[in-house]
C-alpha atoms as a PDB file:
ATOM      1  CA  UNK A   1     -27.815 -10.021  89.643  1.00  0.00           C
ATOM      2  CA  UNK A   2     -28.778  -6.820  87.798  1.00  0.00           C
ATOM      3  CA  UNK A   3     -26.985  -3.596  86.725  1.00  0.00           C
ATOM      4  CA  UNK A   4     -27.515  -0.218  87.623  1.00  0.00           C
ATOM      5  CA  UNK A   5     -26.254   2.956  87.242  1.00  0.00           C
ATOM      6  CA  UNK A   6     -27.477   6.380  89.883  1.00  0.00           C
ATOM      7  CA  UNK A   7     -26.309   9.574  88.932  1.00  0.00           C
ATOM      8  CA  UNK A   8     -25.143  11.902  91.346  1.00  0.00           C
ATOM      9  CA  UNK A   9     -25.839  15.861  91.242  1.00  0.00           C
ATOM     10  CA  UNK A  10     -24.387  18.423  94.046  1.00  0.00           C
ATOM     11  CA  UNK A  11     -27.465  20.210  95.374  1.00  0.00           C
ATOM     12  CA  UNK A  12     -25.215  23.052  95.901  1.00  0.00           C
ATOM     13  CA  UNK A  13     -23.946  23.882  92.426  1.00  0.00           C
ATOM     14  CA  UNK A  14     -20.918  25.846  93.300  1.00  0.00           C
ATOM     15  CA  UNK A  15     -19.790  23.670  95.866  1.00  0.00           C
ATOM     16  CA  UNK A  16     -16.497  22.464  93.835  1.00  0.00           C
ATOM     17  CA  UNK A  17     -15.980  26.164  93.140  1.00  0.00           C
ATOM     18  CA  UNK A  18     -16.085  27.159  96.614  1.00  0.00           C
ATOM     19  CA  UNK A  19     -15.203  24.669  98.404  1.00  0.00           C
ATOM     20  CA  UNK A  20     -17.181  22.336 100.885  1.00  0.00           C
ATOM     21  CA  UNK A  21     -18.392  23.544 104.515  1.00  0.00           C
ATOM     22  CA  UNK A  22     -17.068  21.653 107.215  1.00  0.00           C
ATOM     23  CA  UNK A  23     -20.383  19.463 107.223  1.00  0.00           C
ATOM     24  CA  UNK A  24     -20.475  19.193 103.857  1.00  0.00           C
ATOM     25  CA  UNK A  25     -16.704  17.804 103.958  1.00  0.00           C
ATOM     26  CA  UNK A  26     -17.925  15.172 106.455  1.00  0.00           C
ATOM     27  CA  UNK A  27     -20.928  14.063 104.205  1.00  0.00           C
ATOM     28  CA  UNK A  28     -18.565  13.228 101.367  1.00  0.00           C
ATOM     29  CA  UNK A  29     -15.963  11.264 103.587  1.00  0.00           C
ATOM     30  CA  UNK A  30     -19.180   9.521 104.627  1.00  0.00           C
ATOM     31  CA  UNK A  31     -20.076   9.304 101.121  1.00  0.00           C
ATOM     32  CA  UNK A  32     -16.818   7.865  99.981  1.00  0.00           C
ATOM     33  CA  UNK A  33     -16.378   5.387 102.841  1.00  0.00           C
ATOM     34  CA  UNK A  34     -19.948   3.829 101.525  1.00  0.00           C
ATOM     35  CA  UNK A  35     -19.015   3.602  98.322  1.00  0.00           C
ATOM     36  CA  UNK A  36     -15.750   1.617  99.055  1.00  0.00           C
ATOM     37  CA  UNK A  37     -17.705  -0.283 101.858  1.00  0.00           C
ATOM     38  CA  UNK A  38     -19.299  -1.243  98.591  1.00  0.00           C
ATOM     39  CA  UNK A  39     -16.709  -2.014  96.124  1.00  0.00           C
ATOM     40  CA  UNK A  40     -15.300  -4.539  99.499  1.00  0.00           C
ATOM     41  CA  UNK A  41     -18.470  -6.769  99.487  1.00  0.00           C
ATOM     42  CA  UNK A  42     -18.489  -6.776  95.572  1.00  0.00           C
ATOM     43  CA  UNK A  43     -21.248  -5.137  94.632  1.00  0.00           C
ATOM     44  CA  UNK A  44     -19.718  -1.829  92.940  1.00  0.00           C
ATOM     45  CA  UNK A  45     -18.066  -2.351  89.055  1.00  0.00           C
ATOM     46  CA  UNK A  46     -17.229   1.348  88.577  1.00  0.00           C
ATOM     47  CA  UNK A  47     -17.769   4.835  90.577  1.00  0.00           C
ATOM     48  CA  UNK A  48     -16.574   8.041  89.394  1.00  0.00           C
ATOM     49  CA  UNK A  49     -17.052  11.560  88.644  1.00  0.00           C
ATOM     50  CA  UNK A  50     -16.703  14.255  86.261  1.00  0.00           C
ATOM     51  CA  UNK A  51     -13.860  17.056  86.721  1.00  0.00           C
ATOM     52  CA  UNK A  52     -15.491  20.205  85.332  1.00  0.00           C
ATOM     53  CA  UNK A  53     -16.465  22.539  88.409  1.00  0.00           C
ATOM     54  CA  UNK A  54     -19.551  23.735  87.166  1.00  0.00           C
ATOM     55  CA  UNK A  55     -23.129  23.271  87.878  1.00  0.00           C
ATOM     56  CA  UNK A  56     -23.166  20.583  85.214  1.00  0.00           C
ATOM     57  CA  UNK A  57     -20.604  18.257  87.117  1.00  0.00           C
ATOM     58  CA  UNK A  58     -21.772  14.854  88.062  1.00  0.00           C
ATOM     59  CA  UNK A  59     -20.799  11.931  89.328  1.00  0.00           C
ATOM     60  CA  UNK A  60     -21.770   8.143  89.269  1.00  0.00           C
ATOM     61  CA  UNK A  61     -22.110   4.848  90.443  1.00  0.00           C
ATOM     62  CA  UNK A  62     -22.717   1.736  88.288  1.00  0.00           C
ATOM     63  CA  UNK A  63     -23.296  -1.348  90.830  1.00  0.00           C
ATOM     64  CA  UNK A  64     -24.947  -4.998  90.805  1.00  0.00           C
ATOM     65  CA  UNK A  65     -27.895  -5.165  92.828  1.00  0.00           C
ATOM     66  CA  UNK A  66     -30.487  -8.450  93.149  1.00  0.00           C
ATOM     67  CA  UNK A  67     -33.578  -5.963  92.361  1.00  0.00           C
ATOM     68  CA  UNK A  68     -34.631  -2.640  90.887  1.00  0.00           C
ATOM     69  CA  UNK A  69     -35.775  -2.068  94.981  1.00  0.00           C
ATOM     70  CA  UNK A  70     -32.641  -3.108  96.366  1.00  0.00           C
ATOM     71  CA  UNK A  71     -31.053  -1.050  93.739  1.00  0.00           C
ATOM     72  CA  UNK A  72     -32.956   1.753  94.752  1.00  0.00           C
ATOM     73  CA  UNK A  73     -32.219   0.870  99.197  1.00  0.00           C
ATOM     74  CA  UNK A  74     -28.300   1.320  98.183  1.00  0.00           C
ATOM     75  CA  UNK A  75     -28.623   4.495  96.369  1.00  0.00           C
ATOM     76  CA  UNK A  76     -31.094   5.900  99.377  1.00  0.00           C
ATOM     77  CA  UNK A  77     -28.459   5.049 101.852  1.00  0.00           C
ATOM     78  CA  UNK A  78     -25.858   6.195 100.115  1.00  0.00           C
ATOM     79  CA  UNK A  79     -24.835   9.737 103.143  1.00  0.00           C
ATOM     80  CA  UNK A  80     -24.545  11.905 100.383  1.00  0.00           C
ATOM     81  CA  UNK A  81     -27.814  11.032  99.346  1.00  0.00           C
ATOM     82  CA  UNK A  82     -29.711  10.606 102.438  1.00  0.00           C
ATOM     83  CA  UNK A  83     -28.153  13.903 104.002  1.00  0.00           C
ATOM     84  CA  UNK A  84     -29.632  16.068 100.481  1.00  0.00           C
ATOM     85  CA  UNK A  85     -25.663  17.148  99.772  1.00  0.00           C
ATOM     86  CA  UNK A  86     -26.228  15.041  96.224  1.00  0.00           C
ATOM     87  CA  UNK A  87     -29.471  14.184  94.084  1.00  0.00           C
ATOM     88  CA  UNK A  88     -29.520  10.955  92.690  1.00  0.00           C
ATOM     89  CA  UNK A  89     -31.338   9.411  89.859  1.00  0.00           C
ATOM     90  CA  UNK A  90     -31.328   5.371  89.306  1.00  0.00           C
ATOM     91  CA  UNK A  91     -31.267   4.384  85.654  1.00  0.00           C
ATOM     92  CA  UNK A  92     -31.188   0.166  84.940  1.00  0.00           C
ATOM     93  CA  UNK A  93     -28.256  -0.597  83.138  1.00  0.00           C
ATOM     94  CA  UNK A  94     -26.108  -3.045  81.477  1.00  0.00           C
ATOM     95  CA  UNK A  95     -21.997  -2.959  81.306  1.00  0.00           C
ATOM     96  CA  UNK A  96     -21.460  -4.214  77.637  1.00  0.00           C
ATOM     97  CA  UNK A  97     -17.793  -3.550  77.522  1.00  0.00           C
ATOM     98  CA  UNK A  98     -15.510  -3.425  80.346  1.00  0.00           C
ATOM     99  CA  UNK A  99     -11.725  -3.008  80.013  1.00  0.00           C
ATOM    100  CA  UNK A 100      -9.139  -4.570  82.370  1.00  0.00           C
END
């Protein structure tokens, strides 16, 4: 198995500032229930986000996938993704420390 890391952007910078739409509300529950679908089966080692409410706020994902493609399927299907509420840019990477 392989590590990855996708970053996560909001497409609609201000949402945090603003608050979400009612569809946009029900893309991240949708989001967050794939993530810890996820995190179940094993394959997630860390997910989290940033807490500044600007446009710079981010969030990611660092997971263990067999291949750089189905590294590339999870972050696709990931709602907030595949619905354009988020961006998302896969990066290979490798945990080097991890605390407990």
């Amino acid at each position: 198995m392989q590590e990855f890391l996708y970053k996560l952007q909001l497409v609609r910078g201000d949402l945090l500032r603003t608050g979400p739409t009612a569809s946009e509300q029900a893309v991240v529950a949708e989001h967050f229930a794939y993530l810890q679908d996820l995190n179940g089966k094993g394959v997630i080692i860390l997910v989290g986000r940033t807490l500044n409410t600007d446009e710079s706020t981010m969030g990611l994902a660092i997971f263990r996938a067999e291949s750089e493609e189905t590294a590339r399927q999870i972050m696709n299907d990931d709602p907030a993704v595949r619905k354009n509420l988020m961006t998302a840019t896969l990066y290979p990477f490798k945990v080097s420390l991890q605390g407990k």
